[in-house]
C-alpha atoms as a PDB file:
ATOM      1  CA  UNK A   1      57.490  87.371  84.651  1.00  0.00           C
ATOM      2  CA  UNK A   2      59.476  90.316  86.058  1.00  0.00           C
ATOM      3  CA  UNK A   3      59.114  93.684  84.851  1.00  0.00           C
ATOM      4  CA  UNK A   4      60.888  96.687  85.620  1.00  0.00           C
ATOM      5  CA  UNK A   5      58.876  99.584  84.854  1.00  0.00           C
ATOM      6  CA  UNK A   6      59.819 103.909  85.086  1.00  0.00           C
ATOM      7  CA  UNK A   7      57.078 105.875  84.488  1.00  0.00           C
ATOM      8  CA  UNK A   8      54.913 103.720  81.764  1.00  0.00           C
ATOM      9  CA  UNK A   9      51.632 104.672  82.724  1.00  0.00           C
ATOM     10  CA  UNK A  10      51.124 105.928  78.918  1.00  0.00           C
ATOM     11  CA  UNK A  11      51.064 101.634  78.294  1.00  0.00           C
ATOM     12  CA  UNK A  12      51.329  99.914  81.413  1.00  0.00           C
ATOM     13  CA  UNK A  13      47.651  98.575  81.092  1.00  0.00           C
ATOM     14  CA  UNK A  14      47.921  97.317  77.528  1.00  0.00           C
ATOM     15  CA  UNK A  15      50.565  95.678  78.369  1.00  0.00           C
ATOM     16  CA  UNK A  16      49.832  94.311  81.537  1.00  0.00           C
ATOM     17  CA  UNK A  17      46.221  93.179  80.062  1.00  0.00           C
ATOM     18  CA  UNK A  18      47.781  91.359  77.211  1.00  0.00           C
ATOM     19  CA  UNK A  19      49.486  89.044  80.266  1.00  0.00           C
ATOM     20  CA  UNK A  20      46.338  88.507  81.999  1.00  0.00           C
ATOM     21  CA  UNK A  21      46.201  85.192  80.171  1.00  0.00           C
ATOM     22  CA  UNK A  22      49.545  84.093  81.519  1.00  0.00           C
ATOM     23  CA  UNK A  23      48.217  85.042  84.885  1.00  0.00           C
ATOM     24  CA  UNK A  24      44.712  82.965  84.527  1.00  0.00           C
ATOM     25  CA  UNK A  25      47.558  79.634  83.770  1.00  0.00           C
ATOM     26  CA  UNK A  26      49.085  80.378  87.197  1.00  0.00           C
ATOM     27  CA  UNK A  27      52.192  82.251  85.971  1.00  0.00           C
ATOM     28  CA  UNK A  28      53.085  85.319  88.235  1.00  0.00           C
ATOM     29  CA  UNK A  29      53.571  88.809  86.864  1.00  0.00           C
ATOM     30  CA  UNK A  30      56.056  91.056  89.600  1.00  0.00           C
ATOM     31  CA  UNK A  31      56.400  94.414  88.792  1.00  0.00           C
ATOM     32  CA  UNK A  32      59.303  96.454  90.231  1.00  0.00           C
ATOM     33  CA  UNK A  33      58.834 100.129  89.995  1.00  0.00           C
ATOM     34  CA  UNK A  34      62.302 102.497  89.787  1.00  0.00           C
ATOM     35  CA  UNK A  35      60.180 105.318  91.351  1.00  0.00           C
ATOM     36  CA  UNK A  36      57.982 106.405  88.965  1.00  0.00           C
ATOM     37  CA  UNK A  37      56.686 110.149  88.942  1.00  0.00           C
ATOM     38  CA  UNK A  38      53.173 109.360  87.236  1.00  0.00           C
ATOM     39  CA  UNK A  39      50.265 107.074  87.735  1.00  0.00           C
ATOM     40  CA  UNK A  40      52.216 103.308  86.700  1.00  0.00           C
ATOM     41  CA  UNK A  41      52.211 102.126  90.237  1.00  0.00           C
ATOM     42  CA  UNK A  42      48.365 102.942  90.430  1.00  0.00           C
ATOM     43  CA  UNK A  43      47.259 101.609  87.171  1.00  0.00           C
ATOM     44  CA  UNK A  44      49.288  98.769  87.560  1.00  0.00           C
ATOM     45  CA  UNK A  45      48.479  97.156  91.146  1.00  0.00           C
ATOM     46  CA  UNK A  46      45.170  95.291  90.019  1.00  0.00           C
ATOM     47  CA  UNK A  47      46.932  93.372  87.267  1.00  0.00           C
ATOM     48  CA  UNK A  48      49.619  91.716  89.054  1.00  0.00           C
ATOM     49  CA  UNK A  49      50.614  89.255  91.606  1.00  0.00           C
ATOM     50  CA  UNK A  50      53.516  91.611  93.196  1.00  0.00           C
ATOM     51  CA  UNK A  51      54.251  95.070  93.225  1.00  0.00           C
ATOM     52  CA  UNK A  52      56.538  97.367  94.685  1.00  0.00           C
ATOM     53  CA  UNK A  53      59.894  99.643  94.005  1.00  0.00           C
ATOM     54  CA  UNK A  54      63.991  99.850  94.632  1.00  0.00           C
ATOM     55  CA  UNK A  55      66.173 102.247  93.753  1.00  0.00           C
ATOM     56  CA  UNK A  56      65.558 103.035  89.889  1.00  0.00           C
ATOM     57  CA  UNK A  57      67.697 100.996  87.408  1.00  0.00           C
ATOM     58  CA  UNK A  58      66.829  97.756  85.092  1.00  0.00           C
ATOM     59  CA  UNK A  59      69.664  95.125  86.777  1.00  0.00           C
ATOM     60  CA  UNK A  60      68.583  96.277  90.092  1.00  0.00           C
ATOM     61  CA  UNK A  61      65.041  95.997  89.706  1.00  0.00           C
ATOM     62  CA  UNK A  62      65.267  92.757  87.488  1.00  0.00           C
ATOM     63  CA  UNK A  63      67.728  91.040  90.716  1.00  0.00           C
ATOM     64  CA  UNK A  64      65.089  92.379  93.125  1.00  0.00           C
ATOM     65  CA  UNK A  65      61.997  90.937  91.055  1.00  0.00           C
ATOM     66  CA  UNK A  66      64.180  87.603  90.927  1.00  0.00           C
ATOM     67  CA  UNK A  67      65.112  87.457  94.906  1.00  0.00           C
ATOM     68  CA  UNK A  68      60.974  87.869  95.234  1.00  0.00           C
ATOM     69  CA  UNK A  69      60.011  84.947  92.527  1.00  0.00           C
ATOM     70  CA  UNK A  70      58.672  81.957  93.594  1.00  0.00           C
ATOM     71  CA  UNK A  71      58.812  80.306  90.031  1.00  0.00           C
ATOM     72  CA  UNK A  72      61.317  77.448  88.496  1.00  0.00           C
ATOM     73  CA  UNK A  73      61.896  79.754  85.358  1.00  0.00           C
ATOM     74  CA  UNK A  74      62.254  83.268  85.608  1.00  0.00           C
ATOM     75  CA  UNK A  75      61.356  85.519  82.161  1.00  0.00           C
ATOM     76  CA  UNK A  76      62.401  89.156  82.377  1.00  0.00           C
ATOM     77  CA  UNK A  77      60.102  91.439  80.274  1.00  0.00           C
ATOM     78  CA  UNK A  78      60.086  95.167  79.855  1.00  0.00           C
ATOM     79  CA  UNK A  79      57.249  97.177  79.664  1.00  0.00           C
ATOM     80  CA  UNK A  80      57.007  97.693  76.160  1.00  0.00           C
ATOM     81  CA  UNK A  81      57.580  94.419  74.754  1.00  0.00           C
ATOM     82  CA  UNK A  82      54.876  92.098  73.972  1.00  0.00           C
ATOM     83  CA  UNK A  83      55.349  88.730  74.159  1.00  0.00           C
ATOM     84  CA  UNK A  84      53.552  86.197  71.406  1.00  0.00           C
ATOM     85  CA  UNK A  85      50.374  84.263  72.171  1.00  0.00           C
ATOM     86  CA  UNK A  86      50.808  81.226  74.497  1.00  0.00           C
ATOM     87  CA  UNK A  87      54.979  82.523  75.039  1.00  0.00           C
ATOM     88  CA  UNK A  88      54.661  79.918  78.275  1.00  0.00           C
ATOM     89  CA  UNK A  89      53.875  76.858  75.855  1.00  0.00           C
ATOM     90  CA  UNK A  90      56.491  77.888  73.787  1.00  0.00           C
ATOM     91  CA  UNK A  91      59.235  78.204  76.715  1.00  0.00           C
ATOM     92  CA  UNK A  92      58.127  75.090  77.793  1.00  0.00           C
ATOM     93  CA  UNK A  93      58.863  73.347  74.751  1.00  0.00           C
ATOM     94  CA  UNK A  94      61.902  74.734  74.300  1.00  0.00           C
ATOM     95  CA  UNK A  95      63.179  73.354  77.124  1.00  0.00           C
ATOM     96  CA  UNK A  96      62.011  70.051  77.015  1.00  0.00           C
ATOM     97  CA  UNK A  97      63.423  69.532  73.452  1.00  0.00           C
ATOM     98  CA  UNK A  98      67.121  70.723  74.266  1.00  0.00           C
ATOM     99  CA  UNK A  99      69.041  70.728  77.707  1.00  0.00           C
ATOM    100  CA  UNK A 100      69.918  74.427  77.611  1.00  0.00           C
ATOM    101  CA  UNK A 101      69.133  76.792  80.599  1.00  0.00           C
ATOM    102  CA  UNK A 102      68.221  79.570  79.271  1.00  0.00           C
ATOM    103  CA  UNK A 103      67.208  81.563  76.176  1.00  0.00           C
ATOM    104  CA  UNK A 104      65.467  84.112  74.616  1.00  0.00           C
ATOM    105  CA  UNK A 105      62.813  85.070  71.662  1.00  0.00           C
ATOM    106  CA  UNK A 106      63.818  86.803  68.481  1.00  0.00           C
ATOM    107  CA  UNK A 107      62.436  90.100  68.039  1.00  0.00           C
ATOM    108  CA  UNK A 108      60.558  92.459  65.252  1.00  0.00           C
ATOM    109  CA  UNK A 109      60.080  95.900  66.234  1.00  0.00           C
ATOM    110  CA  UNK A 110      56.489  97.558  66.297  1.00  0.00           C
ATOM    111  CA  UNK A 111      57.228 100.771  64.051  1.00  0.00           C
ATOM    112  CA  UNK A 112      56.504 100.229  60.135  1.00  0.00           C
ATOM    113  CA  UNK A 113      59.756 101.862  58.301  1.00  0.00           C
ATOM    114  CA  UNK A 114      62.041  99.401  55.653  1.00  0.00           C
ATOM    115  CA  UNK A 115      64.882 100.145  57.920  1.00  0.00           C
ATOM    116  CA  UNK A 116      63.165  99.382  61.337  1.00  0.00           C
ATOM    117  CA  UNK A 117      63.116  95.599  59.658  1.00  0.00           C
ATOM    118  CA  UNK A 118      66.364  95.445  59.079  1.00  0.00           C
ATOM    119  CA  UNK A 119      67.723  96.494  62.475  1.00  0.00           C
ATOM    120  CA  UNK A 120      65.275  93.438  63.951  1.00  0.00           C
ATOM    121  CA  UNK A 121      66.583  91.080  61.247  1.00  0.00           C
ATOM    122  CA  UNK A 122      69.526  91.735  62.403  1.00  0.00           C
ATOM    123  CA  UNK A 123      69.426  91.752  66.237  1.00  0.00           C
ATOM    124  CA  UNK A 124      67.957  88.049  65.640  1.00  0.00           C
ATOM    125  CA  UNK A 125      71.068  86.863  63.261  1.00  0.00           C
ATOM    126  CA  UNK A 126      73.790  88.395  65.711  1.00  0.00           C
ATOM    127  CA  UNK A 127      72.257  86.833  68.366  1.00  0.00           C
ATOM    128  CA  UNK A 128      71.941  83.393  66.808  1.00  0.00           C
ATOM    129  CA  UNK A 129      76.187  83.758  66.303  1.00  0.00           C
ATOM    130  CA  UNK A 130      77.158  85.073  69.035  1.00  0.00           C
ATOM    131  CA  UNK A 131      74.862  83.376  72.042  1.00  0.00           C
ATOM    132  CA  UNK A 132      73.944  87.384  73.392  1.00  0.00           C
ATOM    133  CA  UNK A 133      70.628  88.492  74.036  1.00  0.00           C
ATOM    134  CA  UNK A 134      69.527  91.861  74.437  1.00  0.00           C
ATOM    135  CA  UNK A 135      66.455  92.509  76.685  1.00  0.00           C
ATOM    136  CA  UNK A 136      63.948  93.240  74.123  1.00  0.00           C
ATOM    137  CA  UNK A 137      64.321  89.770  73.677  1.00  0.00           C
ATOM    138  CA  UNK A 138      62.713  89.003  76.944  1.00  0.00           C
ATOM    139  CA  UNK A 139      65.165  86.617  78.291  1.00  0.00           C
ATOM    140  CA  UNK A 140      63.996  83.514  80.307  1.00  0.00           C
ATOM    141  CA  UNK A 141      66.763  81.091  82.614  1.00  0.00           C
ATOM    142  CA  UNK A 142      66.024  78.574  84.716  1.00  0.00           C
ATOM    143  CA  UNK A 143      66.108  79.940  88.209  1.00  0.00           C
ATOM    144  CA  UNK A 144      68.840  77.598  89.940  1.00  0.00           C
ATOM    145  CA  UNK A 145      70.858  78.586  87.074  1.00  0.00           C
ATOM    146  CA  UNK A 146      70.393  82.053  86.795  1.00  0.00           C
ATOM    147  CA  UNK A 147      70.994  81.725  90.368  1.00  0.00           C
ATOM    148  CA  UNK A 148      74.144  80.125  89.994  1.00  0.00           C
ATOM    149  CA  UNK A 149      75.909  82.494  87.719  1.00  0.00           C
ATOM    150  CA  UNK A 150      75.354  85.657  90.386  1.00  0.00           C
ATOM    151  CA  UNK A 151      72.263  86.718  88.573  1.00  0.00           C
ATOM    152  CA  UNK A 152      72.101  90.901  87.341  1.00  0.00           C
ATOM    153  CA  UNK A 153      74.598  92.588  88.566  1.00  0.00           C
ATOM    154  CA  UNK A 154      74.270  96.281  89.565  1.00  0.00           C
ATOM    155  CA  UNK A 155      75.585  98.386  86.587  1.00  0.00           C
ATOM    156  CA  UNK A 156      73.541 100.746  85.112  1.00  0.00           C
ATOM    157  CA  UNK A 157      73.731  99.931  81.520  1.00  0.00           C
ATOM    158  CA  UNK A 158      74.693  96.728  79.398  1.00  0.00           C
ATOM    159  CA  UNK A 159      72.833  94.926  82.442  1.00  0.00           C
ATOM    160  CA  UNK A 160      71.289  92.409  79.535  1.00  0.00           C
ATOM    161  CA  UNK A 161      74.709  92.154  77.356  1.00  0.00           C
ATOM    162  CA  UNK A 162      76.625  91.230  80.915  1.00  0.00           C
ATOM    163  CA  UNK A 163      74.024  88.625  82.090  1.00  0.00           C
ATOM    164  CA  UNK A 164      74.061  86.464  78.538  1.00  0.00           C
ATOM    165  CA  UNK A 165      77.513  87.007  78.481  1.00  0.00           C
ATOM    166  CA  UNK A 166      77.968  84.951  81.984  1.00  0.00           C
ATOM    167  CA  UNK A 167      74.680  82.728  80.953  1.00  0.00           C
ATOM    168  CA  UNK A 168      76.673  81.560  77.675  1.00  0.00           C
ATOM    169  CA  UNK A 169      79.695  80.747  79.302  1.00  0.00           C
ATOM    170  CA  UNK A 170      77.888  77.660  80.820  1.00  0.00           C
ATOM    171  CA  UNK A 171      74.880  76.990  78.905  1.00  0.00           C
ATOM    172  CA  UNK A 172      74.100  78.043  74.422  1.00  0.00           C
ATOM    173  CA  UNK A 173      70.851  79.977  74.784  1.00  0.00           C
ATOM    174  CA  UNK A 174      67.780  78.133  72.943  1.00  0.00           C
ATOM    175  CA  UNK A 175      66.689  80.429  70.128  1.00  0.00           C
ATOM    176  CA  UNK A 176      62.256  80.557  69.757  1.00  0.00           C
ATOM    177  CA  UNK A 177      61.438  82.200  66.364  1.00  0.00           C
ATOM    178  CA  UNK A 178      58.270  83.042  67.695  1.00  0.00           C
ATOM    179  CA  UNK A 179      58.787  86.615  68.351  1.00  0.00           C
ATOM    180  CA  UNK A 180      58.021  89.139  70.572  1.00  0.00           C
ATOM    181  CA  UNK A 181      56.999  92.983  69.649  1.00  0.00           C
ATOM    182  CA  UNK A 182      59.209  95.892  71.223  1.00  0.00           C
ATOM    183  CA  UNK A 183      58.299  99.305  70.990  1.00  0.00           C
ATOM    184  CA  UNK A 184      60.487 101.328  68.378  1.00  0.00           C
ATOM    185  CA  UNK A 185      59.712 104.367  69.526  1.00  0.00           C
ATOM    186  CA  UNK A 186      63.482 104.932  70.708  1.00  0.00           C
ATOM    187  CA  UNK A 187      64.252 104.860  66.942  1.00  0.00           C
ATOM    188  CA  UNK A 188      61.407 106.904  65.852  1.00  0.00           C
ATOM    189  CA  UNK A 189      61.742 109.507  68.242  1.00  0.00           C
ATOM    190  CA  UNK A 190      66.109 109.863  67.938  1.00  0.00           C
ATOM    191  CA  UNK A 191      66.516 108.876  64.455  1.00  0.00           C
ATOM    192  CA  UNK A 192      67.040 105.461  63.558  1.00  0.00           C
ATOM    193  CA  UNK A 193      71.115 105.887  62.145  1.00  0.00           C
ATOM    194  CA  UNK A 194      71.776 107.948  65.540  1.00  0.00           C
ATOM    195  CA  UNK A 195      70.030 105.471  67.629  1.00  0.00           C
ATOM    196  CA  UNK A 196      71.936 102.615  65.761  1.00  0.00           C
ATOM    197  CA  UNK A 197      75.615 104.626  66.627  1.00  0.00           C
ATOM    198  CA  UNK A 198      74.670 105.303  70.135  1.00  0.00           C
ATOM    199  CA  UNK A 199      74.193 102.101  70.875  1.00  0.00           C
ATOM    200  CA  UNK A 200      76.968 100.343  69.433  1.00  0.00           C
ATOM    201  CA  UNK A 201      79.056 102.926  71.125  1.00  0.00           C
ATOM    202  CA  UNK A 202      77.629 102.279  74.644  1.00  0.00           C
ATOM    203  CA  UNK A 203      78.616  98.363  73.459  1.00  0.00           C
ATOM    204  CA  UNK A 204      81.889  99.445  72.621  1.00  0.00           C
ATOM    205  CA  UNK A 205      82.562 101.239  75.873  1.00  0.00           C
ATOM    206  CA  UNK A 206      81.197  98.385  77.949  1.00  0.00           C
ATOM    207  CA  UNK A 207      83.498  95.584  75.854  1.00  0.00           C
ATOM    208  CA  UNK A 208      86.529  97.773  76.374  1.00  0.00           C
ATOM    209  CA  UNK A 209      85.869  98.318  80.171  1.00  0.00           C
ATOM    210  CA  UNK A 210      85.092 101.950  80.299  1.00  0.00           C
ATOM    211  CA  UNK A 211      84.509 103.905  83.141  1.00  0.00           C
ATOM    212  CA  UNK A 212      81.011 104.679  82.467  1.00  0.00           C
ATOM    213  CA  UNK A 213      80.453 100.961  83.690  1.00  0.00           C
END
């Protein structure tokens, strides 16, 4: 598991104890910090295998997290996504029942408003049409594919939509409806219409090759 964390010390050790599981069944937990002004590096070293930092930004700290892997399947999480119980089993499984290379989970966020299940609802459906993940999805590949295919490359947004988009070109993602539980505090803190805008404008920009990228 590689996780690329900017000052999360508010729930890097909830989250890093919920994977201690996944540790104790030999999976490794890297942690690449962007430079983090608060206590995340020290609350974090005695719960993984790897730690350490590169210049702040998700793609760059995912492809460094990668290069340091030692694992056959690589699962990129964020910091404030929980994955379900036994998520390994359930990778597993997917894999051995299709011949896909990659995939993702669907998602439900944590927050309890009518419209905050909607927008989840809907993040699973447009993913299951158009083969993109997002990375609250926590994305898994295969490593000699992810490999392959040039892994994350350095842009600083859109690093999740740009990945799946070269992923999908070779391999359909494998779906688990199992999900995972992201943080919606993004949508409870800027308003869940303005969030919703924002970000399909950021998608817009990046689809029509805008500058910002």
């Amino acid at each position: 598991m590689i996780v690329p964390t900017l000052n999360e010390a508010k729930g890097i050790q909830p989250f890093l104890r919920a994977l201690q599981p996944l540790r104790h069944r030999g999976h490794e937990v890297i942690l690449i910090d962007g430079g983090s002004q608060d206590q995340t590096v020290d609350y974090a070293r005695s719960m993984v295998d790897c730690l350490t930092s590169c210049a702040p930004g998700r793609a760059i700290q995912m492809q460094y997290g990668a290069e340091l892997a030692t694992g056959d399947v690589l699962l990129f999480l964020h910091a404030d996504t929980v994955l379900p119980d036994l998520a390994d089993e359930l990778i597993k499984q997917a894999f051995s029942c299709s011949k896909n290379d990659w995939g993702r989970f669907d998602v439900r966020l944590s927050g309890q408003h009518w419209l905050l299940h909607c927008i989840a609802f809907m993040m699973n459906k447009r993913s299951q049409l158009t083969g993109i993940a997002t990375g609250d999805q926590a994305i898994f590949v295969r490593r000699d594919f992810f490999e392959a295919i040039g892994g994350f490359l350095a842009i600083p947004l859109m690093e999740d939509i740009d990945l799946c988009s070269r992923l999908r070109q070779q391999s359909k993602p494998v779906c688990i409806h199992s999900p995972v539980t992201t943080s919606s505090r993004r949508w409870e803190q800027n308003g869940i219409f303005r969030t919703v805008l924002l970000m399909w404008w950021i998608r817009c920009c990046f689809y029509l090759g805008a500058a910002l990228f």
